[in-house]
PDB file of N, CA and C in Angstrom:
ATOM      1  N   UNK A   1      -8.394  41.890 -16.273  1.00  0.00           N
ATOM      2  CA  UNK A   1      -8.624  40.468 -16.393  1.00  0.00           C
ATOM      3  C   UNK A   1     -10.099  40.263 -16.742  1.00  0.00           C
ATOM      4  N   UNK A   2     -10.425  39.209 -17.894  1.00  0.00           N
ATOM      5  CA  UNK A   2     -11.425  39.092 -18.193  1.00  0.00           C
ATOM      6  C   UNK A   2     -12.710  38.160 -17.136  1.00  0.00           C
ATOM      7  N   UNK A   3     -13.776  38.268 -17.564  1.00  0.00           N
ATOM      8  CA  UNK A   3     -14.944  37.014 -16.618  1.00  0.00           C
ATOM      9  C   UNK A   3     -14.409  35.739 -16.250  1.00  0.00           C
ATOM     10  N   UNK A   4     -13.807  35.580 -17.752  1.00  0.00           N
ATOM     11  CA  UNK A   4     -13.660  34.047 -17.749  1.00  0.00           C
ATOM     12  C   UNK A   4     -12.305  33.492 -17.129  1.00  0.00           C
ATOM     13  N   UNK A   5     -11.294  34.749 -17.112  1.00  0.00           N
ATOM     14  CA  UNK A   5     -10.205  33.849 -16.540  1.00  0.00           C
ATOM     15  C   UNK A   5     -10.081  34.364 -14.704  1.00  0.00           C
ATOM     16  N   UNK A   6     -11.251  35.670 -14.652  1.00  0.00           N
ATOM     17  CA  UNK A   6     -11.083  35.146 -13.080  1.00  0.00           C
ATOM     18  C   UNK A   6     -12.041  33.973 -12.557  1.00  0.00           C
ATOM     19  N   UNK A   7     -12.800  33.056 -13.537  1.00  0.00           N
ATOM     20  CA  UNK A   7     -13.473  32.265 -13.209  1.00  0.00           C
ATOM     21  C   UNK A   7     -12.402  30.951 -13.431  1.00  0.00           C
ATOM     22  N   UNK A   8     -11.674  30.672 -14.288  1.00  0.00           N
ATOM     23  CA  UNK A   8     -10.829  29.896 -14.040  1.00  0.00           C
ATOM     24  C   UNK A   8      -9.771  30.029 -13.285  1.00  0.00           C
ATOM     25  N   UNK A   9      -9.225  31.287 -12.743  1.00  0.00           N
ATOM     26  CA  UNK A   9      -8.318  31.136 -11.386  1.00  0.00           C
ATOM     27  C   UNK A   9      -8.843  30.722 -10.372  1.00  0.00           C
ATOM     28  N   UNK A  10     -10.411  30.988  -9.889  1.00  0.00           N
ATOM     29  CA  UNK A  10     -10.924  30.329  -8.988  1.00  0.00           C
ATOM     30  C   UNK A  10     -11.035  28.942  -8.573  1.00  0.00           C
ATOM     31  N   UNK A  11     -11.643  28.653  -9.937  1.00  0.00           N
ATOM     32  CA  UNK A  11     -11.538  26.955 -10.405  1.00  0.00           C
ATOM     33  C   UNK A  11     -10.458  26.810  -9.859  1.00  0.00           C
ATOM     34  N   UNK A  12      -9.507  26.877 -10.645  1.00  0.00           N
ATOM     35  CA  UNK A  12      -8.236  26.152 -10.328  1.00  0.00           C
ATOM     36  C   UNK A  12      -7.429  26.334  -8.943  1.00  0.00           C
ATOM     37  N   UNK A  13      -7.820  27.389  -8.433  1.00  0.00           N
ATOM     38  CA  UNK A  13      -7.343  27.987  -6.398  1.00  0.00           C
ATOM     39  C   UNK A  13      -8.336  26.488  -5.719  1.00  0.00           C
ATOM     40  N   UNK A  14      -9.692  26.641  -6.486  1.00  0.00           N
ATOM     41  CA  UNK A  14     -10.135  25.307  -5.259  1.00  0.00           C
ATOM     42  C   UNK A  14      -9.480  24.392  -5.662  1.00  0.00           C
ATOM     43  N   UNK A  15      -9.533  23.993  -6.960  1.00  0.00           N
ATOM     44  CA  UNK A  15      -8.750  22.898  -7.203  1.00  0.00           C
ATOM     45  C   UNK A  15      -7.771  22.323  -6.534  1.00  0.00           C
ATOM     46  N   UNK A  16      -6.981  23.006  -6.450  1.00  0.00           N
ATOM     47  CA  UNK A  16      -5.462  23.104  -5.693  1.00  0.00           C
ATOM     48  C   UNK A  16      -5.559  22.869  -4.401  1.00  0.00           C
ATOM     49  N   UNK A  17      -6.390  23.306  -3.778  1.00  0.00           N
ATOM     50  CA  UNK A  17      -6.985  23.534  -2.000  1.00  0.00           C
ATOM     51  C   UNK A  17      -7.497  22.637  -2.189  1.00  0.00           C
ATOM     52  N   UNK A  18      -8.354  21.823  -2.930  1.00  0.00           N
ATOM     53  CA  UNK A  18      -8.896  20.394  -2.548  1.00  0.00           C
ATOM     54  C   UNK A  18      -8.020  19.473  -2.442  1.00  0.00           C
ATOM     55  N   UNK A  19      -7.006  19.008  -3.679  1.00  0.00           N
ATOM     56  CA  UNK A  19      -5.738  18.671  -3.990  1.00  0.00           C
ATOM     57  C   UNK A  19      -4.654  18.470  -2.665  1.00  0.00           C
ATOM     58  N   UNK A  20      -4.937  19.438  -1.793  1.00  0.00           N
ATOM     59  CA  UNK A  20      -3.617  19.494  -1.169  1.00  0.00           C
ATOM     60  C   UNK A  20      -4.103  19.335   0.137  1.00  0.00           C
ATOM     61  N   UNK A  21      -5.675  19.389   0.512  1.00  0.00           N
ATOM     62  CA  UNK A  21      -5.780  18.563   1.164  1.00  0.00           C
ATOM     63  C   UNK A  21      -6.356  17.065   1.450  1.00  0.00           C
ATOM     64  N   UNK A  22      -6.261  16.851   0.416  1.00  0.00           N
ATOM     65  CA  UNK A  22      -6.837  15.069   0.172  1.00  0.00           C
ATOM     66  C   UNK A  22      -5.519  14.250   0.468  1.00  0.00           C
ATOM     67  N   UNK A  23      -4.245  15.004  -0.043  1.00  0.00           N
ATOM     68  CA  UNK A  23      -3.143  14.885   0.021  1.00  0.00           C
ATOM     69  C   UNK A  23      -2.423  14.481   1.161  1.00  0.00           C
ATOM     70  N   UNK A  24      -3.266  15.967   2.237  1.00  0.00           N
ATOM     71  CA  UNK A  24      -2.953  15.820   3.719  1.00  0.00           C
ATOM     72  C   UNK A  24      -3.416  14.301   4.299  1.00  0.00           C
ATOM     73  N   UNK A  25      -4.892  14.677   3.912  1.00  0.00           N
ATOM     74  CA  UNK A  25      -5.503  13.146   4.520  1.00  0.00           C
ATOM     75  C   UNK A  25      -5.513  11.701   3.964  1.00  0.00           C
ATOM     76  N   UNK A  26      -4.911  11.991   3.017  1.00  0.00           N
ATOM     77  CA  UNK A  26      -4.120  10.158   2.899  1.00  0.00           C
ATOM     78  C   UNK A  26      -2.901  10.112   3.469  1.00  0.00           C
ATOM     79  N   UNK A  27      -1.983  10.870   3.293  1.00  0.00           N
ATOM     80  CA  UNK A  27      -0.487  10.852   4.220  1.00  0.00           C
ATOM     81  C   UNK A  27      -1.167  11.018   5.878  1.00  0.00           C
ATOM     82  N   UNK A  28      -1.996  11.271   5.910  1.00  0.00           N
ATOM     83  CA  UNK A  28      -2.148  10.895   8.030  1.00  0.00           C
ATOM     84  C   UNK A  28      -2.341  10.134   8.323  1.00  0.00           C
ATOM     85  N   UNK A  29      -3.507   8.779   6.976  1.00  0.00           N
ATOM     86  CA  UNK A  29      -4.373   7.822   6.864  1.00  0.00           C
ATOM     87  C   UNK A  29      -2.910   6.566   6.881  1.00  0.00           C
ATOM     88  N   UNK A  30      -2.080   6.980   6.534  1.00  0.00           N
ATOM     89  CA  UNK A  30      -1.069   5.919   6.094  1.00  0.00           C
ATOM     90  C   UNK A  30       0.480   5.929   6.560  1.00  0.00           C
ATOM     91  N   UNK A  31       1.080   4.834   6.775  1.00  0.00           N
ATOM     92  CA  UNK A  31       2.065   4.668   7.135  1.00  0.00           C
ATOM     93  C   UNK A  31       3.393   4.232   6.375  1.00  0.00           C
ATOM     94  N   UNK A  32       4.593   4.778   6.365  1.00  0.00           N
ATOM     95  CA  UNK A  32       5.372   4.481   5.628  1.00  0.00           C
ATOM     96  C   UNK A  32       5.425   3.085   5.594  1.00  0.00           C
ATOM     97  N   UNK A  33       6.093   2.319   4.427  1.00  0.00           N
ATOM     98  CA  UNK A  33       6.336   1.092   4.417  1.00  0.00           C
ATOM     99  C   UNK A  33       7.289   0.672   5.018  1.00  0.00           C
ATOM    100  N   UNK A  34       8.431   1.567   5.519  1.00  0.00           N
ATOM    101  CA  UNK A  34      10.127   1.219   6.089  1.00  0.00           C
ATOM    102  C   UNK A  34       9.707   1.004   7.460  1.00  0.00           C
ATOM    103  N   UNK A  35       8.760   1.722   7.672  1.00  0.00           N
ATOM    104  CA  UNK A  35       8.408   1.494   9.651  1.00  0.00           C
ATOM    105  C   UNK A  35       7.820   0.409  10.316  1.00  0.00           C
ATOM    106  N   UNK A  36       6.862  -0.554   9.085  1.00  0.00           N
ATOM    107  CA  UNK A  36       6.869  -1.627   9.557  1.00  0.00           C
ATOM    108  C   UNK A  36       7.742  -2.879   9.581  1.00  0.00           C
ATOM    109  N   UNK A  37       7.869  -3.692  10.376  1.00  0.00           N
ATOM    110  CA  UNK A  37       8.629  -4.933   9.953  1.00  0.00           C
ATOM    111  C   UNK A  37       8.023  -5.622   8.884  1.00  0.00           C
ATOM    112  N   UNK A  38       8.837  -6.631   8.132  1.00  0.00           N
ATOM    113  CA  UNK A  38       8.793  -7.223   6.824  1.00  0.00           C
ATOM    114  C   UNK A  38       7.472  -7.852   7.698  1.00  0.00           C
ATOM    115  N   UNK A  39       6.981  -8.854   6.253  1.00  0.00           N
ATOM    116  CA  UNK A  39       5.856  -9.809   6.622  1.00  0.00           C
ATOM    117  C   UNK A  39       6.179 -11.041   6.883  1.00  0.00           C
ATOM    118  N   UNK A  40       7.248 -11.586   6.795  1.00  0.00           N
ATOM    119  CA  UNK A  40       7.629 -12.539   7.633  1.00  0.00           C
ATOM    120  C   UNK A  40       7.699 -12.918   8.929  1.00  0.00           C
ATOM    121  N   UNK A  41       8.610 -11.750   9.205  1.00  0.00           N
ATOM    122  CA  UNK A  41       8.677 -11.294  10.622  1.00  0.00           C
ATOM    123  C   UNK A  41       7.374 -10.986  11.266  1.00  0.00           C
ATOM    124  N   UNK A  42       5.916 -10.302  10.448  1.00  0.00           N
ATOM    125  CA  UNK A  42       5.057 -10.201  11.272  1.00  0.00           C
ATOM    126  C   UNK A  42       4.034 -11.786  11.694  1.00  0.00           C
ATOM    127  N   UNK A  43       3.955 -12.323  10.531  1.00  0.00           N
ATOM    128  CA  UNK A  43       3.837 -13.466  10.758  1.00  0.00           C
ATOM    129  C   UNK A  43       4.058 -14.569  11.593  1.00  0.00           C
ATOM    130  N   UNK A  44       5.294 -14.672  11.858  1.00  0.00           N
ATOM    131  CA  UNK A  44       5.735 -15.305  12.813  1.00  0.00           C
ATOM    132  C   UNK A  44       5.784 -15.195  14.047  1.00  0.00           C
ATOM    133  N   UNK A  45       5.845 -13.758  14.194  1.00  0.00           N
ATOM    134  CA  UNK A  45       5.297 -13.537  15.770  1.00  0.00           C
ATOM    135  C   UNK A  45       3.928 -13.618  16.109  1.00  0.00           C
ATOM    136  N   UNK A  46       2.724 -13.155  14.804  1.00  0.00           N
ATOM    137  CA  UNK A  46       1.338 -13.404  15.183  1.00  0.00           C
ATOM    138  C   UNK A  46       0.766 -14.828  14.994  1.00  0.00           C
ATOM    139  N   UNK A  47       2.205 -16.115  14.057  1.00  0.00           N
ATOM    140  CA  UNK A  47       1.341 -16.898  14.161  1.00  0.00           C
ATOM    141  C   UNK A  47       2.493 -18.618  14.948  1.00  0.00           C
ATOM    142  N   UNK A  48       3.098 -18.042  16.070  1.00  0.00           N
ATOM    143  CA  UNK A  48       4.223 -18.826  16.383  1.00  0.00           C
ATOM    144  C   UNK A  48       3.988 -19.906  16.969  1.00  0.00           C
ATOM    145  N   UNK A  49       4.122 -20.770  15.938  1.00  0.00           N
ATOM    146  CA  UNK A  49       4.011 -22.622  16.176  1.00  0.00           C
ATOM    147  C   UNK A  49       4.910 -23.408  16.750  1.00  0.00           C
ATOM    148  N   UNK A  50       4.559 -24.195  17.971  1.00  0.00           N
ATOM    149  CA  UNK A  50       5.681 -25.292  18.139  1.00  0.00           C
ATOM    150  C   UNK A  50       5.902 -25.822  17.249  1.00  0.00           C
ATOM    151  N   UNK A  51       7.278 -26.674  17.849  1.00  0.00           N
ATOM    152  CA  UNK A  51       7.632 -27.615  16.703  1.00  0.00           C
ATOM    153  C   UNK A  51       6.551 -28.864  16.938  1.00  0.00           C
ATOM    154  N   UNK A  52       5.849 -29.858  16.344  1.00  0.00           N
ATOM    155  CA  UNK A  52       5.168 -30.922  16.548  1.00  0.00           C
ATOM    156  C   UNK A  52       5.895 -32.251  16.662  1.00  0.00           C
ATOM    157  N   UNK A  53       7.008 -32.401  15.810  1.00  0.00           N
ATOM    158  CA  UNK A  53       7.874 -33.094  15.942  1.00  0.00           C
ATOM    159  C   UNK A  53       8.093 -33.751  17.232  1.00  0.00           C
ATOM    160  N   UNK A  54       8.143 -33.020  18.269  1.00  0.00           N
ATOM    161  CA  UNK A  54       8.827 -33.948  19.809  1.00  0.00           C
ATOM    162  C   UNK A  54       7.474 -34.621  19.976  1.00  0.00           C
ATOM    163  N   UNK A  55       6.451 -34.763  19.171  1.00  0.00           N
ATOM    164  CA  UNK A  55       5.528 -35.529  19.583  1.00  0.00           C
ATOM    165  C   UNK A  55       5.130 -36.564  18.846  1.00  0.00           C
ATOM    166  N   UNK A  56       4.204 -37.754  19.410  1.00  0.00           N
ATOM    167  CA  UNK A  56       4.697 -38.828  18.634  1.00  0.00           C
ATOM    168  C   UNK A  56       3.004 -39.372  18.167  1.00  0.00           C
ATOM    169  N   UNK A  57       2.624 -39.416  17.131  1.00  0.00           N
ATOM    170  CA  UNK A  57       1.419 -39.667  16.700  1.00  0.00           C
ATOM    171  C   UNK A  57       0.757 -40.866  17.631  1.00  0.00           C
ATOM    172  N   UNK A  58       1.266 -41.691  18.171  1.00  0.00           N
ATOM    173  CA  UNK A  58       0.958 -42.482  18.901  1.00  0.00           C
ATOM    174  C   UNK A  58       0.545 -42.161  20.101  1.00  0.00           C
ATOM    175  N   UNK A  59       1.077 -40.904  20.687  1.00  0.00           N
ATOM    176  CA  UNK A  59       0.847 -40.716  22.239  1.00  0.00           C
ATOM    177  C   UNK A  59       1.962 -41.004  22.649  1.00  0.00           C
ATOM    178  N   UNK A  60       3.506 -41.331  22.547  1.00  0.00           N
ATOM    179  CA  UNK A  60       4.564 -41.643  22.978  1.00  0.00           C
ATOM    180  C   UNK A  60       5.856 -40.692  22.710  1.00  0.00           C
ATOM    181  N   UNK A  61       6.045 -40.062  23.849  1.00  0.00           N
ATOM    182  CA  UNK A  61       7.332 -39.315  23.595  1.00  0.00           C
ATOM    183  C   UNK A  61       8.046 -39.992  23.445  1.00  0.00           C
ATOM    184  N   UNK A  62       9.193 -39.135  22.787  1.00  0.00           N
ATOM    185  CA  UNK A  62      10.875 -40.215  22.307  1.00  0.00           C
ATOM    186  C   UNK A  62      11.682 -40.186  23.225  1.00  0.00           C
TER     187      UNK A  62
END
């Protein structure tokens, strides 16, 4: 094997080893999308409003 192509198997071995672990550390960094609940659903529980309705702009319940 010549200079140059054990210098490009090297290249390309880190390559690969960098590759596969950047790989690792975004898949640890992140969470599937199926595991959370929709955004509706999160919404509504972080932002759950009475109804205003039973109340009466005046100060007078119905």
């Amino acid at each position: 094997m010549t200079r140059s192509k054990k210098i490009f198997a090297g290249l390309a071995a880190v390559f690969m080893i960098a590759l596969l672990y950047t790989s690792y550390d975004i898949s640890t960094r992140t969470t599937f999308p199926g595991s959370k609940p929709q955004l509706k659903e999160r919404l509504e529980k972080q932002y759950l409003k009475k109804d205003s309705i039973t109340k009466d702009s005046a100060g007078l319940n119905p």
